[in-house]
N, C-alpha and C. Protein backbone atom coordinates (compact mmCIF):
# COMPACT_ATOMS: atom_id res chain seq x y z
N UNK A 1 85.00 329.58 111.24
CA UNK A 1 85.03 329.68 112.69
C UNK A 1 84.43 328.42 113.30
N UNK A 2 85.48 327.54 113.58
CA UNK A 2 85.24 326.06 114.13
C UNK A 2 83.66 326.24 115.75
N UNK A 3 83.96 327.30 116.13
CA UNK A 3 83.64 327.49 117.32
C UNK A 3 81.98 328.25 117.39
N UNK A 4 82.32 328.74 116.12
CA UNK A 4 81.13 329.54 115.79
C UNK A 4 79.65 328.46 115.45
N UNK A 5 80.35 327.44 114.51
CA UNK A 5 79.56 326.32 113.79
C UNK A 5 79.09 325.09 115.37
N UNK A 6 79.68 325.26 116.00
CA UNK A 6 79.23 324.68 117.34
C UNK A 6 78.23 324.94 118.02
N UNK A 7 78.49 326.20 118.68
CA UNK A 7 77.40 326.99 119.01
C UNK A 7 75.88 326.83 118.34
N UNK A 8 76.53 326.89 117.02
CA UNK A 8 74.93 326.90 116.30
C UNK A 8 74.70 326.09 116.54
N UNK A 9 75.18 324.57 115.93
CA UNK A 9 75.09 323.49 116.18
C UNK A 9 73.90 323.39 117.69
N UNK A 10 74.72 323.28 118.58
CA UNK A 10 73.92 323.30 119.85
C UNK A 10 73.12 323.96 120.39
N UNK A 11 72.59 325.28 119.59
CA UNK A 11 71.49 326.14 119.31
C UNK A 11 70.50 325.19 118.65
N UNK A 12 70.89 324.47 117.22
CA UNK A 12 69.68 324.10 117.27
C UNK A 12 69.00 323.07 117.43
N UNK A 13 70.26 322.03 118.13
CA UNK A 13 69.63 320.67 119.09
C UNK A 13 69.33 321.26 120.30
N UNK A 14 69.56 322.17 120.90
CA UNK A 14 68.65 322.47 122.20
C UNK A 14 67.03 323.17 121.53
N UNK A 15 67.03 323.83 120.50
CA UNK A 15 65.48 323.96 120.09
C UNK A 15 64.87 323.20 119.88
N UNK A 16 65.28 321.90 118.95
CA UNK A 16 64.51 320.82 118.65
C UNK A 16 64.59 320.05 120.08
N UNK A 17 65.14 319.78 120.70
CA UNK A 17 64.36 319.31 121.83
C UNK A 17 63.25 319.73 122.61
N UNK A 18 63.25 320.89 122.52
CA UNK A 18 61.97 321.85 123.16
C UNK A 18 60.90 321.38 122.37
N UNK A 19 60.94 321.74 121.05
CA UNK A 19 59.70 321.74 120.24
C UNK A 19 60.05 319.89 120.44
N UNK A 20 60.35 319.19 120.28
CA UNK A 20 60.03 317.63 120.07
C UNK A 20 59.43 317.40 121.34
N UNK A 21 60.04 317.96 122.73
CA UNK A 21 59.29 317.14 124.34
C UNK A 21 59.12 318.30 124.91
N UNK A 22 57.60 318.75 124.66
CA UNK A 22 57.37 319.88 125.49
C UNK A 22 56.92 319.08 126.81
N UNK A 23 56.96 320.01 128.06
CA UNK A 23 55.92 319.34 129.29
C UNK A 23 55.25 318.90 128.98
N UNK A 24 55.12 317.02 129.81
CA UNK A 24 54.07 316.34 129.52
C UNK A 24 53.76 315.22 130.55
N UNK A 25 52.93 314.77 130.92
CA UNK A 25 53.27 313.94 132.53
C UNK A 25 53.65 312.54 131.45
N UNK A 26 54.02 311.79 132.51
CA UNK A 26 54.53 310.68 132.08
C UNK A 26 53.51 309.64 131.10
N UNK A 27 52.17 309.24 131.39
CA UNK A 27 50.93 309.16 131.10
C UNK A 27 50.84 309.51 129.31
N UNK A 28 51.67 310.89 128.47
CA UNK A 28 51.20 311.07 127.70
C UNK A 28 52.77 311.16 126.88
N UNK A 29 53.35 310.10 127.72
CA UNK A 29 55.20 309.60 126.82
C UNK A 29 54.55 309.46 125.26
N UNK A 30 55.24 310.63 124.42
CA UNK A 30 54.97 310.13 122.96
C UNK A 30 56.17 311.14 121.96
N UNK A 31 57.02 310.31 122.77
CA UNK A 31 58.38 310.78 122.11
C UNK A 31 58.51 310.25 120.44
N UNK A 32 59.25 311.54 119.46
CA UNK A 32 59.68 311.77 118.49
C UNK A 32 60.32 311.01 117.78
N UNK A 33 60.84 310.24 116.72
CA UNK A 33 62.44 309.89 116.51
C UNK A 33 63.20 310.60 116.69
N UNK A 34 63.16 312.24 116.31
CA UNK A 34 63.64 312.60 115.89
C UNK A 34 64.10 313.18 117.15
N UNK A 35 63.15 313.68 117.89
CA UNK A 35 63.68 314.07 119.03
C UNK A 35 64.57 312.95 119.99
N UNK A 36 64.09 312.13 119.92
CA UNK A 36 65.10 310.70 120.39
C UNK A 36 66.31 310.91 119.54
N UNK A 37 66.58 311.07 118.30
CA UNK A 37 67.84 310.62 118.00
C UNK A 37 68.17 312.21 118.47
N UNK A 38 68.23 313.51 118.21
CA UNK A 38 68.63 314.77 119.40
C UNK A 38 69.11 314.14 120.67
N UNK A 39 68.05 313.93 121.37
CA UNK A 39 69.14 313.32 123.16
C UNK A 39 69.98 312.49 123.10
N UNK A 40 69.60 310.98 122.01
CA UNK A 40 70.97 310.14 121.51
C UNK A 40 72.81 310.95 121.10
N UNK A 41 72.02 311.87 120.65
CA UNK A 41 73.38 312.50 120.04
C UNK A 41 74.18 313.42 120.84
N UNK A 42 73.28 313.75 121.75
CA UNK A 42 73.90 315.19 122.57
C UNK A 42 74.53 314.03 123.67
N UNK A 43 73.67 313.06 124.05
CA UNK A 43 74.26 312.43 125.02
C UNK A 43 75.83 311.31 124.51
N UNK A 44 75.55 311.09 123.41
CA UNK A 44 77.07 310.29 123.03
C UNK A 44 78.13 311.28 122.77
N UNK A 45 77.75 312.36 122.76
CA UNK A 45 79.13 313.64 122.34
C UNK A 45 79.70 313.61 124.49
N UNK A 46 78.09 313.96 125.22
CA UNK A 46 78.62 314.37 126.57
C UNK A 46 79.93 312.97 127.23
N UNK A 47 79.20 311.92 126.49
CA UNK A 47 79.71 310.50 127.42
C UNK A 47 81.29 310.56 126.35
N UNK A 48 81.41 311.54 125.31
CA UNK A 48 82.93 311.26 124.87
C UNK A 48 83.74 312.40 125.20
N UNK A 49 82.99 313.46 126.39
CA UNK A 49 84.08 314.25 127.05
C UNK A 49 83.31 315.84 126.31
N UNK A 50 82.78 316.01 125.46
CA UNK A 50 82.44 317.48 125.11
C UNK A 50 81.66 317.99 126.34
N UNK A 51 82.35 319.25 126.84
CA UNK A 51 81.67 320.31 127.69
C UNK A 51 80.46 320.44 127.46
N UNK A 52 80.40 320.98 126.44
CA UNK A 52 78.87 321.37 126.05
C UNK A 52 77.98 320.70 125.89
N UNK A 53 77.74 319.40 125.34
CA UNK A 53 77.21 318.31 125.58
C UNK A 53 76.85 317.99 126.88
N UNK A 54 77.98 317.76 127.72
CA UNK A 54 77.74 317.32 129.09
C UNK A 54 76.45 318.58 130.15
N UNK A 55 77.15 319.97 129.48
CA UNK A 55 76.09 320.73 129.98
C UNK A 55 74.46 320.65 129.51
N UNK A 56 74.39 320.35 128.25
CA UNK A 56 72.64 320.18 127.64
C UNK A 56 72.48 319.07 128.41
N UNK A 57 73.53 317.61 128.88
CA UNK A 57 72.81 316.38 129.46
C UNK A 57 72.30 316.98 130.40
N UNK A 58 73.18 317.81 131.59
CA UNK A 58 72.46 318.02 132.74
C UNK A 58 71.46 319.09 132.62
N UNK A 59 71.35 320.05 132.32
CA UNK A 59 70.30 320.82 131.82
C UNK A 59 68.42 319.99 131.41
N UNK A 60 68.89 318.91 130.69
CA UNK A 60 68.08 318.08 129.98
C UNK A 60 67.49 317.50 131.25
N UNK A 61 68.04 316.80 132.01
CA UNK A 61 67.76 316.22 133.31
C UNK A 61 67.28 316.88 134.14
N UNK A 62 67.69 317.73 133.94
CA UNK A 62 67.48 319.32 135.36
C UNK A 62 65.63 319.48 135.06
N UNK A 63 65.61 319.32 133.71
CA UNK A 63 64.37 320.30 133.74
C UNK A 63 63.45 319.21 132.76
N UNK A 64 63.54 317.94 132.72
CA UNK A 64 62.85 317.06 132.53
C UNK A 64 62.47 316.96 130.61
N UNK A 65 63.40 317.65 129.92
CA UNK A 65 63.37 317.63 128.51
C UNK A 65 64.02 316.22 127.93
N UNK A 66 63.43 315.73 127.15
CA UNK A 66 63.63 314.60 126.29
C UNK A 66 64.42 313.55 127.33
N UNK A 67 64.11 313.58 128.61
CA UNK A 67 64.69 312.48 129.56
C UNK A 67 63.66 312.72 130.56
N UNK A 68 63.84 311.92 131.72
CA UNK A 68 63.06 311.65 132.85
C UNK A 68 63.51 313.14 133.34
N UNK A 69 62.96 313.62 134.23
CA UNK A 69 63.74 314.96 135.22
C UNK A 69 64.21 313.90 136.30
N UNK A 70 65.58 314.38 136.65
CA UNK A 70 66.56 313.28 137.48
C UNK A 70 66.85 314.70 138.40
N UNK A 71 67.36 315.27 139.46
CA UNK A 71 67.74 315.93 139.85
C UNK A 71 69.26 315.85 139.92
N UNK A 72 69.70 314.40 140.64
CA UNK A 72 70.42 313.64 140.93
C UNK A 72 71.31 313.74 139.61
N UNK A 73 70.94 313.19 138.41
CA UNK A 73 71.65 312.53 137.28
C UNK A 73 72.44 314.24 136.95
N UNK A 74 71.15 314.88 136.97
CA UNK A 74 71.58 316.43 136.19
C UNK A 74 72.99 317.31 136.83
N UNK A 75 72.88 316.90 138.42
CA UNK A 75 74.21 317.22 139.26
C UNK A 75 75.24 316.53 138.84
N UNK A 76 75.09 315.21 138.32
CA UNK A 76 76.24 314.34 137.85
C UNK A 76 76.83 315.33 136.55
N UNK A 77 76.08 314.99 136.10
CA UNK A 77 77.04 315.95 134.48
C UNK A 77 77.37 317.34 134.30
N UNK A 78 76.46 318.17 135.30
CA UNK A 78 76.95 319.74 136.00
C UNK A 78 78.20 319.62 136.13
C-alpha cells in the first residue's frame, strides 16, 4: 500500500521534528543535523509539488517548528 508507507513516512518526520525543535526563543538556536536534514527533506519534496510536504512546510512555519514561525510564509504553502 503505496499510500499507506507515506503516511507513515510523514508520521514520522513530523515526530522527529517535534522531538529535534521543541519551543525555544531564538537566543537558545541549537538545531540538530538531524533535525535539519528532516526540514531539508520535507521541504525539497514540498518545492517538487508533493501535497503533503507542502502542508508540513506550512504547518512548520505556522507554528515555528524547525523554521523561523513566518505567518506569512506558512499562508504561502497552505
Amino acid at each position: 500500500m503505496p499510500g499507506l508507507n507515506r503516511i507513515v513516512l510523514v508520521l514520522i518526520a513530523l515526530s522527529l521534528v517535534f522531538v529535534a525543535h521543541p519551543q525555544r526563543s531564538p537566543a537558545e538556536d541549537t538545531e540538530t543535523e538531524t533535525g535539519t536534514d528532516i526540514v531539508v527533506a520535507i521541504r525539497e519534496a514540498a518545492e517538487k509539488g508533493d501535497a503533503v510536504a507542502q502542508f508540513l512546510v506550512g504547518w512548520m512555519y505556522a507554528e515555528g517548528k524547525g523554521v523561523a514561525k513566518d505567518e506569512a510564509e506558512a499562508v504561502k504553502w497552505f
